[in-house]
PDB file of N, CA and C in Angstrom:
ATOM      1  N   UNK A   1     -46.247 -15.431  82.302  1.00  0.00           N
ATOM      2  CA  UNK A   1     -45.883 -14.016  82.217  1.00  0.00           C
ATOM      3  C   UNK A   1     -44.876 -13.645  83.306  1.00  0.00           C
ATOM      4  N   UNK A   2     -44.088 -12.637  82.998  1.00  0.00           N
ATOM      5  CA  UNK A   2     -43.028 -12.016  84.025  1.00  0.00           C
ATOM      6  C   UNK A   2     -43.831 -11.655  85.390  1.00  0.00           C
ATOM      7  N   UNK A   3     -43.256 -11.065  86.313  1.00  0.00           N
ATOM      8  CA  UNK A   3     -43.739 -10.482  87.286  1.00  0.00           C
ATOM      9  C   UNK A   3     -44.169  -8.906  87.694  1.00  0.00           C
ATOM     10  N   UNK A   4     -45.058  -8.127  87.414  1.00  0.00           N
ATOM     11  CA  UNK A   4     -44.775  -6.972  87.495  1.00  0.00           C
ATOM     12  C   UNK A   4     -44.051  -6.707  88.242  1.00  0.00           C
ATOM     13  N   UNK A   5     -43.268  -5.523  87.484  1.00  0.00           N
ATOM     14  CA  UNK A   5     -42.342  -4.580  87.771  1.00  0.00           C
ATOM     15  C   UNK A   5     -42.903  -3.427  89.195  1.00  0.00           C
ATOM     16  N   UNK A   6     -43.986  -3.737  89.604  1.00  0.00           N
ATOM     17  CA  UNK A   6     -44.542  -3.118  91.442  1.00  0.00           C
ATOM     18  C   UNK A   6     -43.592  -4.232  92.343  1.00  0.00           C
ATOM     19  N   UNK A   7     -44.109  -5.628  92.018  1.00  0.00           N
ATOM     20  CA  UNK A   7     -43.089  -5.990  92.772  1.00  0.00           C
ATOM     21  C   UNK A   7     -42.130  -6.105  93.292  1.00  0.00           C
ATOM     22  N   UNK A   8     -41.545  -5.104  92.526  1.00  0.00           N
ATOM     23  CA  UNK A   8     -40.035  -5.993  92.762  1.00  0.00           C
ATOM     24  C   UNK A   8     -39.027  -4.377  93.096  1.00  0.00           C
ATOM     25  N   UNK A   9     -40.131  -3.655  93.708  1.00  0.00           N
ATOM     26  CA  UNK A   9     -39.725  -2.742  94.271  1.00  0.00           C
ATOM     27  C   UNK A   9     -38.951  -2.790  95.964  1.00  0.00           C
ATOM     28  N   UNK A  10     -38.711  -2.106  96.340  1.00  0.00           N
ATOM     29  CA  UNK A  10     -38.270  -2.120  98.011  1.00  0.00           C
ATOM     30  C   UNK A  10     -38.153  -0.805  98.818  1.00  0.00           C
ATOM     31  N   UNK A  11     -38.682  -1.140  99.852  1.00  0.00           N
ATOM     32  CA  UNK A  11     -38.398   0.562 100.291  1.00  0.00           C
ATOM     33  C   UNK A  11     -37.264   0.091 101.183  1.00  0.00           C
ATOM     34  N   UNK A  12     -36.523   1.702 101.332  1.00  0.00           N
ATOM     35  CA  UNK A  12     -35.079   1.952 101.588  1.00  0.00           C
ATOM     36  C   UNK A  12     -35.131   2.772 103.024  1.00  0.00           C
ATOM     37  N   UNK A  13     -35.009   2.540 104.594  1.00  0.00           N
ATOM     38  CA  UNK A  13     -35.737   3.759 105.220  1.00  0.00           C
ATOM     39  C   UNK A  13     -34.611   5.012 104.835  1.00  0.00           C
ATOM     40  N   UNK A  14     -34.811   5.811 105.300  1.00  0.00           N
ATOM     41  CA  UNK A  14     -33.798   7.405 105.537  1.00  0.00           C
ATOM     42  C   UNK A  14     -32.609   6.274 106.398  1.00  0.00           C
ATOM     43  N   UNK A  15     -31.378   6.565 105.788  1.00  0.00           N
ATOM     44  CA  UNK A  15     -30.443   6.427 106.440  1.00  0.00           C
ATOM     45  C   UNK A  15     -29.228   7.655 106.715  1.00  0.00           C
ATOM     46  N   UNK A  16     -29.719   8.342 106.597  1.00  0.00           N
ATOM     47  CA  UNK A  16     -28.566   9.894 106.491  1.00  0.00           C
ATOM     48  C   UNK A  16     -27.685   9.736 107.755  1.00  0.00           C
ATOM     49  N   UNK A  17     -27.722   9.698 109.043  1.00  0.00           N
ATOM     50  CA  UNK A  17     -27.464   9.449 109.831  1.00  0.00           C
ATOM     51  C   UNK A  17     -26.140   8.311 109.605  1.00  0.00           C
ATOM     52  N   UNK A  18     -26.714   7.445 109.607  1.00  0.00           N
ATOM     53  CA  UNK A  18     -25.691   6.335 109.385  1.00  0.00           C
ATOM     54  C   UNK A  18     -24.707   6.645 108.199  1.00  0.00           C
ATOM     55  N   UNK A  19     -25.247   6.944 106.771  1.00  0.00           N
ATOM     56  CA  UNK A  19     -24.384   7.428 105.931  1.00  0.00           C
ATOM     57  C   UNK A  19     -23.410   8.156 106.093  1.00  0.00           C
ATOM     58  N   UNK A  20     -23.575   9.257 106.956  1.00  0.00           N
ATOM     59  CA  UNK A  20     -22.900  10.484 107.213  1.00  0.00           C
ATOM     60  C   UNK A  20     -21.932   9.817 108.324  1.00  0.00           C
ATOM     61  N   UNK A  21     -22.228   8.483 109.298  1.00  0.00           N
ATOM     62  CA  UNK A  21     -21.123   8.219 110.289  1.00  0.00           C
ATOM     63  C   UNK A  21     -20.046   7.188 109.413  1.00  0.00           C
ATOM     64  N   UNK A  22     -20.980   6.281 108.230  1.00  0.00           N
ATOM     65  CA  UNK A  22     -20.212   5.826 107.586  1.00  0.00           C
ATOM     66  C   UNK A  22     -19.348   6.415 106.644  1.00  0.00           C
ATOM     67  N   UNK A  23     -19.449   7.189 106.543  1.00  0.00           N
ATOM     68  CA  UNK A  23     -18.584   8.070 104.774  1.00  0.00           C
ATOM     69  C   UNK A  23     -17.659   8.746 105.903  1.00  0.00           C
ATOM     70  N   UNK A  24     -17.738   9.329 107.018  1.00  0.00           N
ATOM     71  CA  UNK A  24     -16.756   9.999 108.009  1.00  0.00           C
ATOM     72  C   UNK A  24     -15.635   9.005 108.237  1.00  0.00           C
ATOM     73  N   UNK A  25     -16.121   7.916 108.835  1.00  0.00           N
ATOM     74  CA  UNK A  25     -15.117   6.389 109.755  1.00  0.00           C
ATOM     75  C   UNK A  25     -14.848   5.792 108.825  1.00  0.00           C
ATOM     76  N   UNK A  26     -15.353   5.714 107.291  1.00  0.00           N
ATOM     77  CA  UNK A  26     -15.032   4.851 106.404  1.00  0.00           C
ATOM     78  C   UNK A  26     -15.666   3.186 106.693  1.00  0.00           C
ATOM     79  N   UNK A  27     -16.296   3.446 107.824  1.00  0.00           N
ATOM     80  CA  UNK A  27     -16.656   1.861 107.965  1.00  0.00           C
ATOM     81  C   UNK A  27     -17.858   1.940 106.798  1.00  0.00           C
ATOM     82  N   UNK A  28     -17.768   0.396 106.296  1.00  0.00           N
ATOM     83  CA  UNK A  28     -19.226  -0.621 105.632  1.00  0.00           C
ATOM     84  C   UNK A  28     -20.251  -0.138 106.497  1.00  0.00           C
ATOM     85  N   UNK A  29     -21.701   0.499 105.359  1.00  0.00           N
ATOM     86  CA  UNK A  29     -22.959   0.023 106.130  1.00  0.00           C
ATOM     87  C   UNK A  29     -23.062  -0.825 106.941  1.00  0.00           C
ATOM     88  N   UNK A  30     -22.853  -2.206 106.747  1.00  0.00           N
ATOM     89  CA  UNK A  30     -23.085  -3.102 107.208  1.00  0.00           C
ATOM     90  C   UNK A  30     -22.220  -3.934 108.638  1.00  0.00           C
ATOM     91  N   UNK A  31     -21.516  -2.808 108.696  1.00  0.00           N
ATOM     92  CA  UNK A  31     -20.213  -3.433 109.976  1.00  0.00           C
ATOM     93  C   UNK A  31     -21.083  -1.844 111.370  1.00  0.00           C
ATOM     94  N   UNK A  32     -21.781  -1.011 110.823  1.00  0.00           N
ATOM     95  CA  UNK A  32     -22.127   0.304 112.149  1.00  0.00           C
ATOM     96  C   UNK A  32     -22.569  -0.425 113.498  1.00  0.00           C
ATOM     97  N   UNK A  33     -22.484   0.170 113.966  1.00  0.00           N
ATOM     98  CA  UNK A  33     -22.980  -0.064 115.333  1.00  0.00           C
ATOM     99  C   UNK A  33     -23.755   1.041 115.861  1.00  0.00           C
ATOM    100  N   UNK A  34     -24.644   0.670 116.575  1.00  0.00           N
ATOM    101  CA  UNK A  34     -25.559   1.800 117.261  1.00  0.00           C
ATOM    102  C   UNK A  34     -24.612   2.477 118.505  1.00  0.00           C
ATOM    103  N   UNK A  35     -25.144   3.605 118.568  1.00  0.00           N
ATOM    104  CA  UNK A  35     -24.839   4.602 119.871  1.00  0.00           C
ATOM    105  C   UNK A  35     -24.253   5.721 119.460  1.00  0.00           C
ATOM    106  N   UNK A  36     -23.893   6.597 120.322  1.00  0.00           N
ATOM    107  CA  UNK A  36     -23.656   8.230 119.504  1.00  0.00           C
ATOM    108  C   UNK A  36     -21.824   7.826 119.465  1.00  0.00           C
ATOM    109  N   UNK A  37     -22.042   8.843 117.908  1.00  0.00           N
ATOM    110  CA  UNK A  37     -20.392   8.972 117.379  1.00  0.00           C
ATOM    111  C   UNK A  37     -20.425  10.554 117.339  1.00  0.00           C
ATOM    112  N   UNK A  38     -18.897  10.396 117.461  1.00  0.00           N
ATOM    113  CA  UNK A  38     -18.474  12.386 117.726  1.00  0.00           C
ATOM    114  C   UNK A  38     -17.754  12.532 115.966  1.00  0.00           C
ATOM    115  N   UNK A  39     -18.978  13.483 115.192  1.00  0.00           N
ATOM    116  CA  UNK A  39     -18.773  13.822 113.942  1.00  0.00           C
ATOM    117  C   UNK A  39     -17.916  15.002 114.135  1.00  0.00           C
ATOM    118  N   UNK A  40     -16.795  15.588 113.702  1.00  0.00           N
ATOM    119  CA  UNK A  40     -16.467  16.802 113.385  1.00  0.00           C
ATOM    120  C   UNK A  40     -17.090  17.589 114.907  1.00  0.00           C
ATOM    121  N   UNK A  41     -16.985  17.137 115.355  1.00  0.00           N
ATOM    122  CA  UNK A  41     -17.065  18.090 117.121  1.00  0.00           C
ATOM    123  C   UNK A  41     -19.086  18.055 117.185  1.00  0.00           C
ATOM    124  N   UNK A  42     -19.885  17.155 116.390  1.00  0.00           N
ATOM    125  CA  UNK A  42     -20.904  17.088 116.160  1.00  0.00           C
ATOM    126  C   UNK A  42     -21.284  15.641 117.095  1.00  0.00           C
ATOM    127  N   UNK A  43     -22.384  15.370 117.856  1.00  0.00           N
ATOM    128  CA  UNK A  43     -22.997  14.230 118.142  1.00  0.00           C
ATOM    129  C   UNK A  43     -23.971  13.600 117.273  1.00  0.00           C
ATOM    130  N   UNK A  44     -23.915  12.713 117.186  1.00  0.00           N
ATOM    131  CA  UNK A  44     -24.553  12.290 116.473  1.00  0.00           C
ATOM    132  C   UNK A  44     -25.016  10.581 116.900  1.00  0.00           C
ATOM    133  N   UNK A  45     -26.200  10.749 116.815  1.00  0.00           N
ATOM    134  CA  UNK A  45     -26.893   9.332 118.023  1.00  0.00           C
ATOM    135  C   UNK A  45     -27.641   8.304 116.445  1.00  0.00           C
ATOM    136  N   UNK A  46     -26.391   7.094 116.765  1.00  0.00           N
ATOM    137  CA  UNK A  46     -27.478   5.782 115.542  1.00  0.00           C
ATOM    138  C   UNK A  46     -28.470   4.958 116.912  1.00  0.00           C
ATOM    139  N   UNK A  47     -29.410   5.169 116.339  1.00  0.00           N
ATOM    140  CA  UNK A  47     -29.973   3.940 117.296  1.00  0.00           C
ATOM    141  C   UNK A  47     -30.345   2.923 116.474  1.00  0.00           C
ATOM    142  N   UNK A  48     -30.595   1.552 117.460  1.00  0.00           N
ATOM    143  CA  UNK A  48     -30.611   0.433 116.786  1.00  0.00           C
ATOM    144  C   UNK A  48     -31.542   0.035 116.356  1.00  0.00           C
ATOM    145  N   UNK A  49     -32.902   0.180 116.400  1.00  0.00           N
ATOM    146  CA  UNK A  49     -34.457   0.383 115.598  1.00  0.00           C
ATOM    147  C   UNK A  49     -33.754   0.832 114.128  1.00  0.00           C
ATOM    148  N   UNK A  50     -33.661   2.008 113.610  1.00  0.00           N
ATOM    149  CA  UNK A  50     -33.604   2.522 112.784  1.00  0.00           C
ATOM    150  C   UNK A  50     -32.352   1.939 111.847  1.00  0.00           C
ATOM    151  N   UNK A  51     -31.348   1.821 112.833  1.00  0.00           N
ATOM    152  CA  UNK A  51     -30.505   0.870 112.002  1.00  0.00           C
ATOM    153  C   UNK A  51     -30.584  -0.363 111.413  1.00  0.00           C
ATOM    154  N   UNK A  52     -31.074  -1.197 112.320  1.00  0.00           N
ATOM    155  CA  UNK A  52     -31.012  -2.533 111.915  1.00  0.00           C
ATOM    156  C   UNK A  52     -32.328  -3.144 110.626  1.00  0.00           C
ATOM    157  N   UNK A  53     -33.549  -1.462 111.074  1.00  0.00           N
ATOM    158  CA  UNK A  53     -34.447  -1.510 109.584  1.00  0.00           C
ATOM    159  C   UNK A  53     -33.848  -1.412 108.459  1.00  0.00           C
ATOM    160  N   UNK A  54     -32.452  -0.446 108.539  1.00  0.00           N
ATOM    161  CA  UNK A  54     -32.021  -0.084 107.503  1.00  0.00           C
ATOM    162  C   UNK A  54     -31.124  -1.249 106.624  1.00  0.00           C
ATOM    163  N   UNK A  55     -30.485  -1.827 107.449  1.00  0.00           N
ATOM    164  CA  UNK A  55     -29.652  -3.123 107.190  1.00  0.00           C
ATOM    165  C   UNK A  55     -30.328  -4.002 106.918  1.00  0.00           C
ATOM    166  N   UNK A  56     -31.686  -4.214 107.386  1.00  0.00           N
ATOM    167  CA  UNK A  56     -32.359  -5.204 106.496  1.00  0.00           C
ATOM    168  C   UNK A  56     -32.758  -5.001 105.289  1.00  0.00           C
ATOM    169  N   UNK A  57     -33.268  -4.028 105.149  1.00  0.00           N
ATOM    170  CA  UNK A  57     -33.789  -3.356 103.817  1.00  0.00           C
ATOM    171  C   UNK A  57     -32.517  -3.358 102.785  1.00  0.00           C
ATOM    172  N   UNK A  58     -31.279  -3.247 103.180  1.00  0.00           N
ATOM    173  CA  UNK A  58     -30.196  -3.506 101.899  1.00  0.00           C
ATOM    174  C   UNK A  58     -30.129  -4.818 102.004  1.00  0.00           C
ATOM    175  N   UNK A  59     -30.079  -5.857 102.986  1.00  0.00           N
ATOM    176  CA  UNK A  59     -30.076  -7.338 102.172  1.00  0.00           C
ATOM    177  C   UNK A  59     -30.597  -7.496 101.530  1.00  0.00           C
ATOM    178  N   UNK A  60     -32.321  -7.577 102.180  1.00  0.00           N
ATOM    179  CA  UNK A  60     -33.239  -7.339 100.754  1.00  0.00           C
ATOM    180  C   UNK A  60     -32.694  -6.991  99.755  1.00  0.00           C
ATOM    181  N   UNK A  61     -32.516  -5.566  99.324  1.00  0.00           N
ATOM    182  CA  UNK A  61     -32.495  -4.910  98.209  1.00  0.00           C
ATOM    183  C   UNK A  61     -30.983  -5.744  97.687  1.00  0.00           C
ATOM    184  N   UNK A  62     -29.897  -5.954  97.981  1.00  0.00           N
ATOM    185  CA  UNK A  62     -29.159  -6.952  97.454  1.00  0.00           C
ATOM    186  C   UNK A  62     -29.353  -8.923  97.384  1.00  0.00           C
ATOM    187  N   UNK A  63     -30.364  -9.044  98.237  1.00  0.00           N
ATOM    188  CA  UNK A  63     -30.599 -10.443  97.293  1.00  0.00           C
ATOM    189  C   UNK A  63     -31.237 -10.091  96.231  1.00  0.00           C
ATOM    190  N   UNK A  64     -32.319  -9.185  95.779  1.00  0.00           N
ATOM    191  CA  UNK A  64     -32.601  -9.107  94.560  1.00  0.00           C
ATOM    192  C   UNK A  64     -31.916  -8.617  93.551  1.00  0.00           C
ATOM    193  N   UNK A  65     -30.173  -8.382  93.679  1.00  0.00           N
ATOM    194  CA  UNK A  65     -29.470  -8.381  92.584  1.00  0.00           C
ATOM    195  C   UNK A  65     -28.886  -9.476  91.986  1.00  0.00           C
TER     196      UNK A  65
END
């Protein structure tokens, strides 16, 4: 039999933060770097806990494509 379809789920953490520095700089998810970036006259602090959960969680979620 196949594998259920629970499996083959993944969780994604909150990345808003990073999104919002990436879609600004145009950089790849996957190229950010932690530490604060100046958004639109805005601070804005990536730290590297939260990031590097997040970057794992898309390999994951792209080896299973």
């Amino acid at each position: 039999p196949k594998e259920s379809p629970t499996n083959s789920f993944i969780e994604i953490p909150d990345y808003h933060s990073a999104c919002v520095v990436a879609t600004h700089e145009g950089t790849p998810l996957h190229k950010l770097k932690p530490g604060p970036k100046n958004i639109v006259g805005e601070c804005v602090q990536l730290n590297p806990g939260p990031l590097d959960r997040y970057k794992n969680a898309l390999k994951q979620f792209v080896d299973c494509l």
